[in-house]
Protein backbone atom coordinates (compact mmCIF):
# COMPACT_ATOMS: atom_id res chain seq x y z
CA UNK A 1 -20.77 12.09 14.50
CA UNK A 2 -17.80 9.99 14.31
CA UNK A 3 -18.47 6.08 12.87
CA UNK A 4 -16.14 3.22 14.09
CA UNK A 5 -14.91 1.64 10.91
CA UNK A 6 -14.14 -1.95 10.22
CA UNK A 7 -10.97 -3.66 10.61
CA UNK A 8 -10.24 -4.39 6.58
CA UNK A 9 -7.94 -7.71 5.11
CA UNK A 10 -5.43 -4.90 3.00
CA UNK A 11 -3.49 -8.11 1.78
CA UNK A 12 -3.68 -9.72 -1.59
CA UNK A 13 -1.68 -13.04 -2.51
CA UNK A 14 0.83 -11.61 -4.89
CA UNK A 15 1.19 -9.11 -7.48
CA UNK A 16 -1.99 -6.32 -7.35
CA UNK A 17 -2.79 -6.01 -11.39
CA UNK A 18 -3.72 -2.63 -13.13
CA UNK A 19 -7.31 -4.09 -14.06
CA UNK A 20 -8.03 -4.08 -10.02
CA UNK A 21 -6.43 -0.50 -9.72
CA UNK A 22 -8.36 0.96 -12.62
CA UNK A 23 -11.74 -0.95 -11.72
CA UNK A 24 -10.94 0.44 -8.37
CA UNK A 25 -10.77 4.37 -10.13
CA UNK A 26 -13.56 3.32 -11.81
CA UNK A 27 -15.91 2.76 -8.98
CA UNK A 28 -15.57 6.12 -7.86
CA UNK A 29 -17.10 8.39 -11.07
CA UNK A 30 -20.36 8.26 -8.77
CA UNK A 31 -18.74 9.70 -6.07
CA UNK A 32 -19.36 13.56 -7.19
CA UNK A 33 -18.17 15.18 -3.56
CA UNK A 34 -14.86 14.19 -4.25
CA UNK A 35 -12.51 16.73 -6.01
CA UNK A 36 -9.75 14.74 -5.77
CA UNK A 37 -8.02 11.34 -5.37
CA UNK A 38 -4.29 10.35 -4.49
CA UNK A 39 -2.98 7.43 -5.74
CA UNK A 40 0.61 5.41 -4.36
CA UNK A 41 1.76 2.85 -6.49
CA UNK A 42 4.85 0.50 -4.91
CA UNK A 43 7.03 -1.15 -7.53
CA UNK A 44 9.13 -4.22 -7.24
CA UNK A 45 12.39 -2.35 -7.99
CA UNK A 46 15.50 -4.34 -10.05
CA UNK A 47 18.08 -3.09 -7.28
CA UNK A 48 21.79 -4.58 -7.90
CA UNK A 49 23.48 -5.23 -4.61
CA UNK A 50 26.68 -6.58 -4.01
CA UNK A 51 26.65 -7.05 -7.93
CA UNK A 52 23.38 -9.22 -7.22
CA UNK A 53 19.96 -7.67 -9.29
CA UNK A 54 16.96 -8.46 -7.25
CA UNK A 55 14.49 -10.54 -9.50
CA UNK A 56 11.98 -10.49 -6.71
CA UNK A 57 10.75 -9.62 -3.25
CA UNK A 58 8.92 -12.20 -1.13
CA UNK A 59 6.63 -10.28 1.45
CA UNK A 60 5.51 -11.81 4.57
CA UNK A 61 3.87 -10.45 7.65
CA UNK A 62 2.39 -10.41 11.07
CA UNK A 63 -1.27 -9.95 9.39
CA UNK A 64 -3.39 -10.10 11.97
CA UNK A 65 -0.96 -7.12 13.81
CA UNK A 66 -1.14 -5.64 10.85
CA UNK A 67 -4.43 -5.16 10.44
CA UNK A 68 -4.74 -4.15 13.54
CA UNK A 69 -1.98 -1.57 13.16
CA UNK A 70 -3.40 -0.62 9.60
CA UNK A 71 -6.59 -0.30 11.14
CA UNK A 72 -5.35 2.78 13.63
CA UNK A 73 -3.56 4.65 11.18
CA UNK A 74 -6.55 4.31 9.05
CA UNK A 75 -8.42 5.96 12.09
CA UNK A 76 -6.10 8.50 12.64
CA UNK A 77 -5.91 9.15 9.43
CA UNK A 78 -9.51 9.58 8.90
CA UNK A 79 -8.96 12.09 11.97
CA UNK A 80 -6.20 14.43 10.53
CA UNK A 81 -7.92 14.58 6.96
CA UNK A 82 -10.96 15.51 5.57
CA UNK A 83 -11.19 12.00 3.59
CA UNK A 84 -14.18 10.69 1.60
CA UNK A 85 -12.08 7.16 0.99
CA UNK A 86 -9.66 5.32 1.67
CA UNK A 87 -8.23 1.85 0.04
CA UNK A 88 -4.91 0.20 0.89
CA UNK A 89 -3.51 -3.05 -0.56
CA UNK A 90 -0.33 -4.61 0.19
CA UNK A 91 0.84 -7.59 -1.66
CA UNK A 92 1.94 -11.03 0.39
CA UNK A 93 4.15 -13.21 -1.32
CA UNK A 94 6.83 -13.65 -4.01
CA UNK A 95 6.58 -10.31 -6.44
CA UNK A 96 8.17 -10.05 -9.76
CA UNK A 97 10.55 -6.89 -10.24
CA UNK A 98 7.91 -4.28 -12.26
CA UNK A 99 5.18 -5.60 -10.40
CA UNK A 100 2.86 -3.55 -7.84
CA UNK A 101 3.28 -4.79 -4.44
CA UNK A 102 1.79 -1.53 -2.80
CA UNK A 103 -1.54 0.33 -3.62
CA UNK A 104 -2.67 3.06 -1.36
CA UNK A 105 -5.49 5.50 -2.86
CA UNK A 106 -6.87 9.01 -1.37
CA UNK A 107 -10.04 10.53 -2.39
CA UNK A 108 -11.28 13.93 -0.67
CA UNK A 109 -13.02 17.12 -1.85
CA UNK A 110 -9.81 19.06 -2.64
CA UNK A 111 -6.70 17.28 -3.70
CA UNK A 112 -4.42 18.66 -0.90
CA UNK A 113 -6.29 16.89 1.74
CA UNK A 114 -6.09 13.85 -0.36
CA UNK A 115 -2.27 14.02 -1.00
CA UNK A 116 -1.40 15.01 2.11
CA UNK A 117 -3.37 11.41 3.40
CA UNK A 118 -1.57 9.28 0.82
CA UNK A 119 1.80 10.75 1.66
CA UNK A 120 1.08 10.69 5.23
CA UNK A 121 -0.22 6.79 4.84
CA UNK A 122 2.37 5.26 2.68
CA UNK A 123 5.03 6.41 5.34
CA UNK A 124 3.18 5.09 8.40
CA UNK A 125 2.73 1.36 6.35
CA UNK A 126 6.23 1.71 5.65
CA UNK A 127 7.60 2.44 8.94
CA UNK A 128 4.88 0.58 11.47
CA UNK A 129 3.39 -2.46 9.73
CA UNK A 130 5.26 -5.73 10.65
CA UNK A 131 5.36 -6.64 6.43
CA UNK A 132 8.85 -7.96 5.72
CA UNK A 133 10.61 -8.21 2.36
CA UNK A 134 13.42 -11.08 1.72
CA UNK A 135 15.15 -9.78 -1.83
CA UNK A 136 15.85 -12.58 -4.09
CA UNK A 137 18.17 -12.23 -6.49
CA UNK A 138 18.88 -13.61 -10.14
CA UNK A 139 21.26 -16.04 -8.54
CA UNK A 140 18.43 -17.38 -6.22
CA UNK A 141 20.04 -16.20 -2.96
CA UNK A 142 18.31 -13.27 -0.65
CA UNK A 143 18.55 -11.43 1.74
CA UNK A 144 15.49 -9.61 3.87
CA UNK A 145 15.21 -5.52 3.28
CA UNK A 146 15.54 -2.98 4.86
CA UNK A 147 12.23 -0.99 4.90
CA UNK A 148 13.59 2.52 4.15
């Protein structure tokens, strides 16, 4: 029996803080089918470009197309992989270099399945979600980035 899920908000205004991804670990010790989780973490990297270093990225999106979109890879997801869970977070807004801007977390009975899912969900977000970055640098210009 499949079960439709729920479209899900995956966005948090600005940085997403270790207490939320360990309380979000956390949760999960009563969980006893699962053998294994798989856990993405996206940092705000200190890039230097054009002798620019990035301070911060500003993210912005299309959110209600992306939560749609998120939405069908989360189905198809759930369809390629034997998954118990799934949580995704994406950060909106201006992000600090160091901080976490991108939290993606697999939990399945055997950790292939569930690193195989993260894997295979961090590259979809990255490559179908309309989330856009604008890099701003130390100097306080920008410039948007390219998703790669």
């Amino acid at each position: 029996m499949t079960t439709e899920r729920k479209i899900k908000n995956i966005f948090t205004q600005g940085p997403i803080p270790a207490s939320f991804i360990a309380d979000s670990i956390q949760k999960h010790d009563t969980k006893t089918n699962i053998g294994g989780h798989s856990i993405f973490l996206g940092q705000v990297r200190a890039d230097v470009i054009d002798g620019n270093k990035v301070a911060a990225i500003e993210y912005t999106a299309y959110e209600e197309m992306a939560l749609e979109k998120m939405h069908q890879i989360r189905e198809d997801i759930f369809a390629k992989y034997p998954l118990v869970c799934m949580h995704v977070h994406h950060s909106l807004g201006k992000i600090a270099t160091g901080e976490i801007c991108l939290f993606v977390f697999t939990s399945a009975a055997h950790r292939k399945e569930a690193i195989d899912a993260c894997t295979e969900t961090v590259e979809r977000i990255k490559a179908e979600l309309p989330i856009w970055g604008k890099e701003i640098f130390e100097n306080e210009s920008y410039q948007w980035k390219e998703n790669i």
